[in-house]
PDB file of N, CA and C in Angstrom:
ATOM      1  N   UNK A   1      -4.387  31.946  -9.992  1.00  0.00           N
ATOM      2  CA  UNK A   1      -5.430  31.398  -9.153  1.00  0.00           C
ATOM      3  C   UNK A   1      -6.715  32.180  -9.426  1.00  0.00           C
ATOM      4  N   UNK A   2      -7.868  31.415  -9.407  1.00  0.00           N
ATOM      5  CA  UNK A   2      -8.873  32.475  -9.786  1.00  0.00           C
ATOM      6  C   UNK A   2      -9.771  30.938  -9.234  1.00  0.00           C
ATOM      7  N   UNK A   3     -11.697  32.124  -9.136  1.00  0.00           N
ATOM      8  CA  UNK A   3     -12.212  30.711  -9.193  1.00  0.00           C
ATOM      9  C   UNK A   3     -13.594  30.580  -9.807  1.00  0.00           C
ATOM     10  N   UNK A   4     -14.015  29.243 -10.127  1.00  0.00           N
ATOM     11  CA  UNK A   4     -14.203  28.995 -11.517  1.00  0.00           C
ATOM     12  C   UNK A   4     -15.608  27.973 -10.823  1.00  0.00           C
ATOM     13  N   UNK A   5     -16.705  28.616 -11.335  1.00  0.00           N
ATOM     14  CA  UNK A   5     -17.676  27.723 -10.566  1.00  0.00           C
ATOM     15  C   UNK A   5     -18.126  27.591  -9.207  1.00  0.00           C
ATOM     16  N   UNK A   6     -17.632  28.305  -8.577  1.00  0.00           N
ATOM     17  CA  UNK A   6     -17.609  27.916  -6.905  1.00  0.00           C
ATOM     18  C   UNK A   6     -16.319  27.587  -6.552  1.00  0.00           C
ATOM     19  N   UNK A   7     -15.704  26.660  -7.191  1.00  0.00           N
ATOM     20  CA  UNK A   7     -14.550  26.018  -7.224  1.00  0.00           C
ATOM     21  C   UNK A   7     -12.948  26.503  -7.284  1.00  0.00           C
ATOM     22  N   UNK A   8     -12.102  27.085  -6.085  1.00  0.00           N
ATOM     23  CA  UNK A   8     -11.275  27.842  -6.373  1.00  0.00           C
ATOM     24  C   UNK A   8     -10.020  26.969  -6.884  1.00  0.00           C
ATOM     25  N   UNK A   9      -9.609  27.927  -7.775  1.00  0.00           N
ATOM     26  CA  UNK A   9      -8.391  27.367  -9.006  1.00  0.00           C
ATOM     27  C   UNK A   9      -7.422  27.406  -8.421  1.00  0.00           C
ATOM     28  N   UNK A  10      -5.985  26.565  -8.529  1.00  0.00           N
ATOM     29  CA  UNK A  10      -4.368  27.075  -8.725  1.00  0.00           C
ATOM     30  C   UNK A  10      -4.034  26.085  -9.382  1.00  0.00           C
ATOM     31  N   UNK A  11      -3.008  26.628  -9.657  1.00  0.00           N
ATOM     32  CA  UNK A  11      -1.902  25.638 -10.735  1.00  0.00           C
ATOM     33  C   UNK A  11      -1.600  24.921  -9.815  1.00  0.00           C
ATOM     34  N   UNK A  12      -0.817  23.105 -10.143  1.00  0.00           N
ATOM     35  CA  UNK A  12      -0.031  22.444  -9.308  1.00  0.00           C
ATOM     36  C   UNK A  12       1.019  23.625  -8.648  1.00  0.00           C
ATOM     37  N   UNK A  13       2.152  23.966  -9.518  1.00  0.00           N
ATOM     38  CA  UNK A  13       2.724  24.671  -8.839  1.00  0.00           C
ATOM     39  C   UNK A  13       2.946  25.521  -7.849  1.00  0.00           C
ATOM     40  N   UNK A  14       1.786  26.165  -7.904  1.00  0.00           N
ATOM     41  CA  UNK A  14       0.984  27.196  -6.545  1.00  0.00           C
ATOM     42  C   UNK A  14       1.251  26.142  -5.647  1.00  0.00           C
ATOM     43  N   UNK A  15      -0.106  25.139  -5.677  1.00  0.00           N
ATOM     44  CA  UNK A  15       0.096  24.520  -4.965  1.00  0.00           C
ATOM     45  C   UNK A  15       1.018  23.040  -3.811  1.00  0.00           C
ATOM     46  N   UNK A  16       2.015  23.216  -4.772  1.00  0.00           N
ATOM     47  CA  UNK A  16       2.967  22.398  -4.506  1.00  0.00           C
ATOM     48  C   UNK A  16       4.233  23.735  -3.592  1.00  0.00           C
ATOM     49  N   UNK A  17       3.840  24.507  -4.015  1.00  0.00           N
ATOM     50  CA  UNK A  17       4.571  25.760  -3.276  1.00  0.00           C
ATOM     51  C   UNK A  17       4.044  26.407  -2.071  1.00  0.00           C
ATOM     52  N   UNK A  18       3.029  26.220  -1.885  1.00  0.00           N
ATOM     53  CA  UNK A  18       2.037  26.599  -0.358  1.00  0.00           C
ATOM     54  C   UNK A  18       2.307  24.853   0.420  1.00  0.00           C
ATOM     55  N   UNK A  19       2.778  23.567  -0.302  1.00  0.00           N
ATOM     56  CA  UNK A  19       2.673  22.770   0.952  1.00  0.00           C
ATOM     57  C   UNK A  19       4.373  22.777   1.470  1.00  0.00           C
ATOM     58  N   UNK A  20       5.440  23.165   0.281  1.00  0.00           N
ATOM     59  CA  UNK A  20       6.718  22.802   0.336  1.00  0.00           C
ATOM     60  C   UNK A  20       6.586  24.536   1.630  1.00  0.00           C
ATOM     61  N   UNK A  21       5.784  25.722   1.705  1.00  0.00           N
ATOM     62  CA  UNK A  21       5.825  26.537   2.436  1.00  0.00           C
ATOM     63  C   UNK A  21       5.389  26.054   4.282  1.00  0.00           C
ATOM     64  N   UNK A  22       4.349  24.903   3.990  1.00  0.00           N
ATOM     65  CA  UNK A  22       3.837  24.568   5.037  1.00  0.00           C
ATOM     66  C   UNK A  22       5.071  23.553   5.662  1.00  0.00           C
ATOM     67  N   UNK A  23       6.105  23.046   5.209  1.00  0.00           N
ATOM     68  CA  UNK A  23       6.908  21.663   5.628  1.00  0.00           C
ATOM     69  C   UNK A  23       7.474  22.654   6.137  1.00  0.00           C
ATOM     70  N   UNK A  24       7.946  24.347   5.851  1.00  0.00           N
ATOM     71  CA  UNK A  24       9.197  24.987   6.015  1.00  0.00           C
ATOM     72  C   UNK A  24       8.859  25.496   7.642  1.00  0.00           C
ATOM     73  N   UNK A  25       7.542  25.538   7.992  1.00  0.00           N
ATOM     74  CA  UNK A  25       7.171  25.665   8.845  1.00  0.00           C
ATOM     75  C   UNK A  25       7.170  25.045  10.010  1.00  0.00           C
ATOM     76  N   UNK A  26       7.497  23.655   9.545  1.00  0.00           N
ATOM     77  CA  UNK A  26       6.971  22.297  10.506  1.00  0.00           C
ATOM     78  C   UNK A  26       8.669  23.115  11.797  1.00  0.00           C
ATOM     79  N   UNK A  27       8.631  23.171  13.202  1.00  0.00           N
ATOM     80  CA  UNK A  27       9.621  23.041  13.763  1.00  0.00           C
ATOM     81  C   UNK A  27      10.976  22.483  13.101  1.00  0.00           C
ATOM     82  N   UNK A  28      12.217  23.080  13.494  1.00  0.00           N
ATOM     83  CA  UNK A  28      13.264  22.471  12.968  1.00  0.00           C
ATOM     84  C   UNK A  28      13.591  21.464  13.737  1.00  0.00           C
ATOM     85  N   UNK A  29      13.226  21.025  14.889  1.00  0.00           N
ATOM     86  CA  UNK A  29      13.433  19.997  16.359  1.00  0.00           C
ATOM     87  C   UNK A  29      12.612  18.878  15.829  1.00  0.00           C
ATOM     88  N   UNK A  30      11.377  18.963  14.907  1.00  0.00           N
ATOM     89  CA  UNK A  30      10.557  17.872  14.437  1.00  0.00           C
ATOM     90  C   UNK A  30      11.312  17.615  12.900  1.00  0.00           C
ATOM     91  N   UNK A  31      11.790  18.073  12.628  1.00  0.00           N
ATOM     92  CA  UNK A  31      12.036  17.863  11.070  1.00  0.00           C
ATOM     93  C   UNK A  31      13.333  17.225  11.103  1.00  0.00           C
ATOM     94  N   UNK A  32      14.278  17.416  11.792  1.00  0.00           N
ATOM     95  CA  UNK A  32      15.342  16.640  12.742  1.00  0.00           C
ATOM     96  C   UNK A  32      15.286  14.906  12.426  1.00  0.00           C
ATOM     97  N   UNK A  33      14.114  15.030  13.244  1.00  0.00           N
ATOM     98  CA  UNK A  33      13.730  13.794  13.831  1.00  0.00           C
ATOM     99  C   UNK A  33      12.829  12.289  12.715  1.00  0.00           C
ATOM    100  N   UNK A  34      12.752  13.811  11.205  1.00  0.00           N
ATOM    101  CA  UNK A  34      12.230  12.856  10.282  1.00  0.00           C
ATOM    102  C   UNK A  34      12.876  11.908   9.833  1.00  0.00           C
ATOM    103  N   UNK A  35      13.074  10.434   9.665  1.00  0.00           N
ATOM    104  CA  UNK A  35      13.569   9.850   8.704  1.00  0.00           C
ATOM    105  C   UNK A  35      12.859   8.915   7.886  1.00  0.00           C
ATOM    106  N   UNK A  36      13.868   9.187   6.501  1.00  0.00           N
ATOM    107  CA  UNK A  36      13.030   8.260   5.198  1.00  0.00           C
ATOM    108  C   UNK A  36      11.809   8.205   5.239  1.00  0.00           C
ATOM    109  N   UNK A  37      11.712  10.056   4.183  1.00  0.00           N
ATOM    110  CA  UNK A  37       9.826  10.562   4.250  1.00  0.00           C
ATOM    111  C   UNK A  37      10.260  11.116   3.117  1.00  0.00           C
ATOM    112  N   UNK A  38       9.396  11.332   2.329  1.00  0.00           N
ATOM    113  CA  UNK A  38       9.093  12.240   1.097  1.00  0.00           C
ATOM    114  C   UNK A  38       7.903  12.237   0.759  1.00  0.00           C
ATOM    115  N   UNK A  39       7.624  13.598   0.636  1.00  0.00           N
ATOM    116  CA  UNK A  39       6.550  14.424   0.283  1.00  0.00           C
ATOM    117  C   UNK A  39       6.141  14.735  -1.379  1.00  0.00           C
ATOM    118  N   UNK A  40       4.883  13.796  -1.477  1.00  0.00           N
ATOM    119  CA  UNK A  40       4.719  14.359  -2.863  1.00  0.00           C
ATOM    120  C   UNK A  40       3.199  15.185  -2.867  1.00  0.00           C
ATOM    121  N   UNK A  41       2.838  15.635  -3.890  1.00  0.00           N
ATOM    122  CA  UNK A  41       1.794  16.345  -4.368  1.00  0.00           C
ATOM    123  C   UNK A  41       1.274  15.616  -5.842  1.00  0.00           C
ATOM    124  N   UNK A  42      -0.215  15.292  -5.522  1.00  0.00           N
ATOM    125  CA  UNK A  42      -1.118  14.794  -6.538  1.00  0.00           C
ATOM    126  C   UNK A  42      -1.965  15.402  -6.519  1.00  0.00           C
ATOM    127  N   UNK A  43      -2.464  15.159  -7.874  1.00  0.00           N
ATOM    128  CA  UNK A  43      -4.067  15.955  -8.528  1.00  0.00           C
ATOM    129  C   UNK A  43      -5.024  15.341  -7.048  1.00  0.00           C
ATOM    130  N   UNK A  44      -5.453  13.951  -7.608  1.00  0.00           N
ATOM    131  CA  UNK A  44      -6.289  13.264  -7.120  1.00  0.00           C
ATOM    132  C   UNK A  44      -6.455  12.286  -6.444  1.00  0.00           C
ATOM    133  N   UNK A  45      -7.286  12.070  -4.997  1.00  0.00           N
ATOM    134  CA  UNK A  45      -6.810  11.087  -4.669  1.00  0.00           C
ATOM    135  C   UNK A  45      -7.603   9.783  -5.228  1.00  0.00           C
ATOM    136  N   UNK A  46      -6.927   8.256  -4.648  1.00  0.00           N
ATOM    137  CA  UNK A  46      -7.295   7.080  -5.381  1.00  0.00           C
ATOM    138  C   UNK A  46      -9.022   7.519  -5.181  1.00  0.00           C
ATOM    139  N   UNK A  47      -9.734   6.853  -6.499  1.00  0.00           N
ATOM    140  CA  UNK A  47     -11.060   6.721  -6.435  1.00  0.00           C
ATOM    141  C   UNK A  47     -12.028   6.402  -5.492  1.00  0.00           C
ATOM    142  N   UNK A  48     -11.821   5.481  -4.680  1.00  0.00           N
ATOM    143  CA  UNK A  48     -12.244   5.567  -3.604  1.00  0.00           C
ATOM    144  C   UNK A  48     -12.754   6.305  -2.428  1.00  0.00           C
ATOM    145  N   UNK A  49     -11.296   7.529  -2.465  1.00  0.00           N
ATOM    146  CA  UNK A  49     -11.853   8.296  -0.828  1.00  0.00           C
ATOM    147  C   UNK A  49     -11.409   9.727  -1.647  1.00  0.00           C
ATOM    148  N   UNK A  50     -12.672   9.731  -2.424  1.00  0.00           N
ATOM    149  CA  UNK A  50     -12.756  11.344  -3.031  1.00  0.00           C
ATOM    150  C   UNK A  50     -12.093  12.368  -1.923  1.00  0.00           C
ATOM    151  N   UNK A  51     -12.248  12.447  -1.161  1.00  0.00           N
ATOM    152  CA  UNK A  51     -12.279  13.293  -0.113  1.00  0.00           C
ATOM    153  C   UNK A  51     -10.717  13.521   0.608  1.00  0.00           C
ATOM    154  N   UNK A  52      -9.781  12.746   0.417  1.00  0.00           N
ATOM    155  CA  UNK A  52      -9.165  12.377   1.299  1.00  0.00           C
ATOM    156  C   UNK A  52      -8.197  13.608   0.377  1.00  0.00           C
ATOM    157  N   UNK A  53      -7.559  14.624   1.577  1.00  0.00           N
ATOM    158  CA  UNK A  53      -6.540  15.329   1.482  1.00  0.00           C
ATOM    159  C   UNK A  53      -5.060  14.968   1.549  1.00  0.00           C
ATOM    160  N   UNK A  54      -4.865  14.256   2.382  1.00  0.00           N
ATOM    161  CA  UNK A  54      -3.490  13.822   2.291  1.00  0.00           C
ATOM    162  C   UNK A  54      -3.405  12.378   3.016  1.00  0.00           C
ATOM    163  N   UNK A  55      -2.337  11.725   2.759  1.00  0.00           N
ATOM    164  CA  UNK A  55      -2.051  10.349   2.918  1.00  0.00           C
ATOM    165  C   UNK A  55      -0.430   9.968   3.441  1.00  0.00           C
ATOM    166  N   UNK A  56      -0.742   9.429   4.382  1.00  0.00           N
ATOM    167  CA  UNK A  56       0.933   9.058   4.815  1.00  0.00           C
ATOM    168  C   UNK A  56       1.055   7.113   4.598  1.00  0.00           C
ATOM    169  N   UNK A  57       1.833   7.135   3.831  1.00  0.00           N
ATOM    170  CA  UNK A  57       2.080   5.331   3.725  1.00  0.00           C
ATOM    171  C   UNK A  57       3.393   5.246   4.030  1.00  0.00           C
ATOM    172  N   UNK A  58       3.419   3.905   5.096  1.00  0.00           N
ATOM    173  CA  UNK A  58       5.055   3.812   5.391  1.00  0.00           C
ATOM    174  C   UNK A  58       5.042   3.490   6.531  1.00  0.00           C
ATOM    175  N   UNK A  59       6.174   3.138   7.446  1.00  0.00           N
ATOM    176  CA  UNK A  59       5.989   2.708   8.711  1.00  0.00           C
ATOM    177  C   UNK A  59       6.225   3.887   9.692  1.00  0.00           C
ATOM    178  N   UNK A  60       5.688   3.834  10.446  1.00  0.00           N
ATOM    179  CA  UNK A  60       6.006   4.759  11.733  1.00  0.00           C
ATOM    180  C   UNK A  60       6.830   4.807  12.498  1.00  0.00           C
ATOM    181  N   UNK A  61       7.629   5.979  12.850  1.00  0.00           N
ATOM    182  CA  UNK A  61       9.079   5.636  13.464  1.00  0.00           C
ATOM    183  C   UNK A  61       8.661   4.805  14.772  1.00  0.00           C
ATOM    184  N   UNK A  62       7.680   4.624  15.291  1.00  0.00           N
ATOM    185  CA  UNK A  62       7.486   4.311  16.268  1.00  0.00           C
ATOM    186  C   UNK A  62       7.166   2.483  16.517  1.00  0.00           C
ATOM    187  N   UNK A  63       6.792   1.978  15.185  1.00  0.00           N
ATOM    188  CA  UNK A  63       6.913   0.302  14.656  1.00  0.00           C
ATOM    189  C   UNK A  63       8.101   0.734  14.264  1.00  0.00           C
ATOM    190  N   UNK A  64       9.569   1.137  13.975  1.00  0.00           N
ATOM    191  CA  UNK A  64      10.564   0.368  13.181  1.00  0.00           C
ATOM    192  C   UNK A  64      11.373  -0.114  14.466  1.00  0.00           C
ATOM    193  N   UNK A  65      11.773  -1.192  13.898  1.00  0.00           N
ATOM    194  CA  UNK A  65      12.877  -2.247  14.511  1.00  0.00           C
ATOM    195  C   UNK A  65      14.034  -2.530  13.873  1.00  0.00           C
ATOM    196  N   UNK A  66      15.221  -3.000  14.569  1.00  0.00           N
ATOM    197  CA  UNK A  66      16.105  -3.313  14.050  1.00  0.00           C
ATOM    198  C   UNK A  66      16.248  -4.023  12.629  1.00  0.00           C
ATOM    199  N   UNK A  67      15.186  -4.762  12.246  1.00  0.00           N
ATOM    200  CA  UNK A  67      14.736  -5.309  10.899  1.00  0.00           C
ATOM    201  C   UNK A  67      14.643  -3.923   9.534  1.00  0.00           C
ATOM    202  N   UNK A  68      14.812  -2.760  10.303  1.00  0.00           N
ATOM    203  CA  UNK A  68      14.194  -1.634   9.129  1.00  0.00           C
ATOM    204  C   UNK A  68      15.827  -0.873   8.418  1.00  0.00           C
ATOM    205  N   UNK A  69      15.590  -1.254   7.545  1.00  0.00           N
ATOM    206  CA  UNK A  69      16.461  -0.584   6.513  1.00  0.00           C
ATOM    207  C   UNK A  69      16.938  -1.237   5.197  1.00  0.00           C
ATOM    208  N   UNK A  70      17.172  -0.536   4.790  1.00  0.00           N
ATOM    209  CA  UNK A  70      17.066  -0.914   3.241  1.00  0.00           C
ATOM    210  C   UNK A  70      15.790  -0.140   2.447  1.00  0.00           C
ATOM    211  N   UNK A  71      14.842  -0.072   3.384  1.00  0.00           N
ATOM    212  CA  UNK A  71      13.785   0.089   2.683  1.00  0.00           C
ATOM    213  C   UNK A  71      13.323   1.622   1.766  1.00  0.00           C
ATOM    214  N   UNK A  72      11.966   1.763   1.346  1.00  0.00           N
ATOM    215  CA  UNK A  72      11.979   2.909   0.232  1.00  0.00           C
ATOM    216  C   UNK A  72      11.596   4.064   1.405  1.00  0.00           C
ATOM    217  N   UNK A  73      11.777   4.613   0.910  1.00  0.00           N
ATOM    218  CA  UNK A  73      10.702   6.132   1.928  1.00  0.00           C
ATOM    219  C   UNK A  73       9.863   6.015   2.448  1.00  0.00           C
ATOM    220  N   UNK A  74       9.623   6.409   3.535  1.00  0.00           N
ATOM    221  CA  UNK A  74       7.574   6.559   3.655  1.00  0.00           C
ATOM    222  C   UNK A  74       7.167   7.555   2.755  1.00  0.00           C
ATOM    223  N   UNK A  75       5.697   7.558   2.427  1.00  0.00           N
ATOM    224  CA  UNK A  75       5.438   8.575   1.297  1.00  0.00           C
ATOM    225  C   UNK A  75       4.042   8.830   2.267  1.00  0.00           C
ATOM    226  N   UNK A  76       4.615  10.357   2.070  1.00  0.00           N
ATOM    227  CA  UNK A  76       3.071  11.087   2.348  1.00  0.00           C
ATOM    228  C   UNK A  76       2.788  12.322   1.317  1.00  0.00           C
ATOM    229  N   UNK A  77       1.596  11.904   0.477  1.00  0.00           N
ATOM    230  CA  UNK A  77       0.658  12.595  -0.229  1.00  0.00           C
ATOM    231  C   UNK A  77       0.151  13.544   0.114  1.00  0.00           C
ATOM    232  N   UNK A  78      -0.295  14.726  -0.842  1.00  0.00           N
ATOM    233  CA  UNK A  78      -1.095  15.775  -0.627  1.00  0.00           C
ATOM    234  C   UNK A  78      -1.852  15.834  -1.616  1.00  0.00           C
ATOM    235  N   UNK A  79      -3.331  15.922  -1.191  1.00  0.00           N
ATOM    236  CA  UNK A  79      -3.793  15.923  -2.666  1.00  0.00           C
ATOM    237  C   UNK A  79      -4.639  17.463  -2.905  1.00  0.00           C
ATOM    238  N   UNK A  80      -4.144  18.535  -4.111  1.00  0.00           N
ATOM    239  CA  UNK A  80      -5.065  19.401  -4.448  1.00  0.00           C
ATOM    240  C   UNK A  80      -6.225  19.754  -4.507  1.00  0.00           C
ATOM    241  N   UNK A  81      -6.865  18.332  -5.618  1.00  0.00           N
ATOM    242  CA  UNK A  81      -8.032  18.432  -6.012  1.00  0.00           C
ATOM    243  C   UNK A  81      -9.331  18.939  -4.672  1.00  0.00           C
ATOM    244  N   UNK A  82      -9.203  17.553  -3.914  1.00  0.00           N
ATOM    245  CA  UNK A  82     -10.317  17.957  -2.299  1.00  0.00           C
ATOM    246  C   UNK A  82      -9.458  19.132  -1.940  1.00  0.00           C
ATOM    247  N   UNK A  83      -8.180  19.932  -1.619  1.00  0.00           N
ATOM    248  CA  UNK A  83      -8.385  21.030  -0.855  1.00  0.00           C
ATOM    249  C   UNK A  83      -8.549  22.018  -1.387  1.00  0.00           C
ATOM    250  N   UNK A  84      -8.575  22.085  -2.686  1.00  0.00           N
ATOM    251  CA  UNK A  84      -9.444  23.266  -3.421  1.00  0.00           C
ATOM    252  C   UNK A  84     -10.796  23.401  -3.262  1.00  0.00           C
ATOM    253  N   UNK A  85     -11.071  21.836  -3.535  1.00  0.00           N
ATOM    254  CA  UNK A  85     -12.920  22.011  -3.752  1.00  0.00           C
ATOM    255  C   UNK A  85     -13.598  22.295  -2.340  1.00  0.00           C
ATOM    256  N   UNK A  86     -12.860  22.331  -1.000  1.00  0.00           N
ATOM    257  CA  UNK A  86     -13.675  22.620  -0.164  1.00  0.00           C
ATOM    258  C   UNK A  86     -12.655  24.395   0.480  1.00  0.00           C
ATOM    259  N   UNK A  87     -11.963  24.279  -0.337  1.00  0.00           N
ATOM    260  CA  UNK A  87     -11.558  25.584   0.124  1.00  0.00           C
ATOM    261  C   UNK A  87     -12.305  27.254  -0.539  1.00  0.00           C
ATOM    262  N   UNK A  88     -12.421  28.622  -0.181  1.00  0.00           N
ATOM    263  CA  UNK A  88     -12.906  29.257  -0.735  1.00  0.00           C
ATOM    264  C   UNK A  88     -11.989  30.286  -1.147  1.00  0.00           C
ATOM    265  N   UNK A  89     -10.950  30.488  -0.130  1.00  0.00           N
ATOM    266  CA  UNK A  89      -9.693  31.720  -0.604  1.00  0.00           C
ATOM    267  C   UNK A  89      -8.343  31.154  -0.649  1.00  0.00           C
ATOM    268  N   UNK A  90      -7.398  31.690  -0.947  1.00  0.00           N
ATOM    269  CA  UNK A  90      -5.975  30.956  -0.885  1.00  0.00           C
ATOM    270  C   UNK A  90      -5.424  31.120   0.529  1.00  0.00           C
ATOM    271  N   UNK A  91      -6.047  31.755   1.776  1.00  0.00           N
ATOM    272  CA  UNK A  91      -5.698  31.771   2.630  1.00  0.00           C
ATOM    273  C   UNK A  91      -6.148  30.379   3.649  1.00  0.00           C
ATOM    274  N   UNK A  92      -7.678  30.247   2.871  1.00  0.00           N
ATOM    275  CA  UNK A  92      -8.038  28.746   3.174  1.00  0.00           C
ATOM    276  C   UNK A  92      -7.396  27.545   2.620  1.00  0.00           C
ATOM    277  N   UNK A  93      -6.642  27.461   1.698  1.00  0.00           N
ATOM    278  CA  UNK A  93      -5.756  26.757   1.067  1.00  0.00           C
ATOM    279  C   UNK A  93      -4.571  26.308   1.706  1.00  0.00           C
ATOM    280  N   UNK A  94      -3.862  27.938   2.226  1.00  0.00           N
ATOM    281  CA  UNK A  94      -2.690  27.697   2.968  1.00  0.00           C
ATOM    282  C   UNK A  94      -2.854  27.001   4.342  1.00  0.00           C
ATOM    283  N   UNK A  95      -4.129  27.735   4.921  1.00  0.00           N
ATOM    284  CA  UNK A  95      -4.603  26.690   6.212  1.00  0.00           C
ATOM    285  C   UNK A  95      -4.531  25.219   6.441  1.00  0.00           C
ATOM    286  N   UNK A  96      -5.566  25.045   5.431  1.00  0.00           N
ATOM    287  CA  UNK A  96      -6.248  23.456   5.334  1.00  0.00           C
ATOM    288  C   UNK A  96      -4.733  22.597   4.757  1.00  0.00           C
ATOM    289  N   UNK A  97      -3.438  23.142   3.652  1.00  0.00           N
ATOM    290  CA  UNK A  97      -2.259  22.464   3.646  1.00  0.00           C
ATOM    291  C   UNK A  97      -1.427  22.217   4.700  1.00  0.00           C
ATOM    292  N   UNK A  98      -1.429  23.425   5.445  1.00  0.00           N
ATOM    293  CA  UNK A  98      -0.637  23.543   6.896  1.00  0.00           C
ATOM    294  C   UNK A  98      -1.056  21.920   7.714  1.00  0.00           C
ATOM    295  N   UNK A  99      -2.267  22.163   7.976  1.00  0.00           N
ATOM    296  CA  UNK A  99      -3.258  21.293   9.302  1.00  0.00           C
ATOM    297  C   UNK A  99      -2.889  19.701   7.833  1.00  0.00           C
ATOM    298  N   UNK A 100      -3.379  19.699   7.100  1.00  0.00           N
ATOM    299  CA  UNK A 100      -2.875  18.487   6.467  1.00  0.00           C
ATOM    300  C   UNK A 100      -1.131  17.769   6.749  1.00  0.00           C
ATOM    301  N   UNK A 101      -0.698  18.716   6.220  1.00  0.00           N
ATOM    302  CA  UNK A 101       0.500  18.379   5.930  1.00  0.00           C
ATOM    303  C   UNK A 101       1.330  17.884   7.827  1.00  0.00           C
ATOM    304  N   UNK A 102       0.968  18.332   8.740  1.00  0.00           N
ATOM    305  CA  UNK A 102       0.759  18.106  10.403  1.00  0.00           C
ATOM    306  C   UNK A 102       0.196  16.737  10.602  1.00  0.00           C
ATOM    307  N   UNK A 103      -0.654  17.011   9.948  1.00  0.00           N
ATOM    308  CA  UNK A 103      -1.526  15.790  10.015  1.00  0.00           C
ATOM    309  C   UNK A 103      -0.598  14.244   9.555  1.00  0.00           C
ATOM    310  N   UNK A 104      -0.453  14.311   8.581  1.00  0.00           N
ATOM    311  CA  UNK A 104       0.452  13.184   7.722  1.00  0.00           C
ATOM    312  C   UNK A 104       1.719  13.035   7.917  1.00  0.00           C
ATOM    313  N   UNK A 105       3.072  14.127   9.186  1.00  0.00           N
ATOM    314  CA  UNK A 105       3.651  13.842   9.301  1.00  0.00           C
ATOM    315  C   UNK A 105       3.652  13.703  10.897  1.00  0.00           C
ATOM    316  N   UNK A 106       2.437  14.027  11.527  1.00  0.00           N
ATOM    317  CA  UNK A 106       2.175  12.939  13.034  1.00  0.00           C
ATOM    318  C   UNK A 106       2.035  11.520  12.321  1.00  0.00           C
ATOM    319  N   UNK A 107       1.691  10.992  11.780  1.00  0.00           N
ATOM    320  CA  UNK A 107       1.838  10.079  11.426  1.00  0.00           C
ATOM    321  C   UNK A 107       3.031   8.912  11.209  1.00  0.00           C
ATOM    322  N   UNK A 108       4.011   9.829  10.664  1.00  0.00           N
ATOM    323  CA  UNK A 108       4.915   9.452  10.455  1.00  0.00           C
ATOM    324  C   UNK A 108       5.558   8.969  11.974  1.00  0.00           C
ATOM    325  N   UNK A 109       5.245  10.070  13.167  1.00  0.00           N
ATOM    326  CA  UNK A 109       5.603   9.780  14.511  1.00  0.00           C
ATOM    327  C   UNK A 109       4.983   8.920  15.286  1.00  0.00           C
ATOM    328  N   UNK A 110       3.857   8.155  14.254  1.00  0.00           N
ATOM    329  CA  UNK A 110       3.364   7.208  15.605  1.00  0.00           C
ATOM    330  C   UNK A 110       1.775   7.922  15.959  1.00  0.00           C
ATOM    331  N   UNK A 111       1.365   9.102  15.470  1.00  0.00           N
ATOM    332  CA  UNK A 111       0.523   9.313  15.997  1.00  0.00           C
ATOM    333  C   UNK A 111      -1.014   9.189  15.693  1.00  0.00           C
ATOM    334  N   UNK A 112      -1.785   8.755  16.468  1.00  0.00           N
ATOM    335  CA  UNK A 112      -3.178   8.229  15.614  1.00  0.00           C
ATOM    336  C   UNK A 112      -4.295   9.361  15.129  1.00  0.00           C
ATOM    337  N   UNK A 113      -5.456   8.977  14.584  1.00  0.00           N
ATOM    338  CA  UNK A 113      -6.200   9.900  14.317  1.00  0.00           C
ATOM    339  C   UNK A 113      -6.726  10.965  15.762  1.00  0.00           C
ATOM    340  N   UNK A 114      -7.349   9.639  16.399  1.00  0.00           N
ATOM    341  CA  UNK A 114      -7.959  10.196  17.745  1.00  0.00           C
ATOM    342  C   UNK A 114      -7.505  10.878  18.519  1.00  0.00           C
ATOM    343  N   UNK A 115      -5.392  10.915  18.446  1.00  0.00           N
ATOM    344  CA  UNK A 115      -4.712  12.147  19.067  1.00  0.00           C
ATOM    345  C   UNK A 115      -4.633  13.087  17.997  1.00  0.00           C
ATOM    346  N   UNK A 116      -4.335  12.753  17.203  1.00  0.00           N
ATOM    347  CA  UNK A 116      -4.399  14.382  16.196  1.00  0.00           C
ATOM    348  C   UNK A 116      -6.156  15.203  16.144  1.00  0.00           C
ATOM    349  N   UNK A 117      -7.059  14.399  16.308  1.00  0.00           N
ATOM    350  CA  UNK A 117      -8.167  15.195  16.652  1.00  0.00           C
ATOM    351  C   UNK A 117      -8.319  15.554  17.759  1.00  0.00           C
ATOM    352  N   UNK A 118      -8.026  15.540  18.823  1.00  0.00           N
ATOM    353  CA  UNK A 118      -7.970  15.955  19.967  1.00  0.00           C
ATOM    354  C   UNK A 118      -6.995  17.153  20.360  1.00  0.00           C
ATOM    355  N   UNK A 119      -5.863  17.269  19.216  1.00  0.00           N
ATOM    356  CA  UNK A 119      -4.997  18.192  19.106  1.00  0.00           C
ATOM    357  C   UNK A 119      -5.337  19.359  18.178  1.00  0.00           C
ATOM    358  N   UNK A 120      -6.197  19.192  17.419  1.00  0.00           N
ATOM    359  CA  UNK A 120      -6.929  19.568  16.740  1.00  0.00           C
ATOM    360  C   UNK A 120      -6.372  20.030  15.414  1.00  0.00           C
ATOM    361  N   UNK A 121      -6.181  18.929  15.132  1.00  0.00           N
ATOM    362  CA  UNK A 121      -5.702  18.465  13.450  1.00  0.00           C
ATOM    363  C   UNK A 121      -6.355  17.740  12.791  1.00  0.00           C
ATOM    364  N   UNK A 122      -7.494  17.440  12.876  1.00  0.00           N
ATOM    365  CA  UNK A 122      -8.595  16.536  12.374  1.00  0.00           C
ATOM    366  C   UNK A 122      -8.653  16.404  11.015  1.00  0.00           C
TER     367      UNK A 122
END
């Protein structure tokens, strides 16, 4: 890790190892309660929302109905690229993955933006 321009560096790996550190964190009473989620790690996110740190796609345990199964995973994303470029140390790294990675698996529970900002997971 080093940084390069303003811009602080890590390998995927680093960083795929500070978010798989942040999931280890999540409560074991919430992690329980996950089903059909997987967590990946990308460079970048789609072109569109430069910005966007992480992404949860999939239904919310809170829409599934008896109609649900069979189906693929929910997938929630993390993306490097934005939490490097606005991060400055690796301690800001581990932060901003933590509060992400919270972020995208309230989601998974049903929960909206306007309560996770109010919880202060924004």
């Amino acid at each position: 890790m080093a940084e390069n321009g303003g811009v602080l560096e890590m390998t995927r790996e680093e960083f795929e190892e500070l978010v798989a550190e942040a999931l280890d964190r999540i409560p074991p009473e919430l992690t329980r309660l996950m089903d059909n989620v997987a967590v990946f790690v990308e460079d970048e996110p789609p072109a569109g929302d430069p910005e966007l740190l992480g992404l949860y796609e999939g239904t919310p345990l809170t829409d599934r109905g008896e109609w649900y199964a069979g189906v693929l995973p929910d997938r929630i994303t993390i993306y490097r690229g934005p939490t490097l470029r606005m991060c400055a140390t690796r301690e800001d790294v581990v932060a901003e993955a933590e509060v992400t990675v919270v972020h995208e698996i309230a989601h998974h529970f049903g929960i909206d933006d306007a309560r996770l900002h109010s919880l202060g997971y924004g």
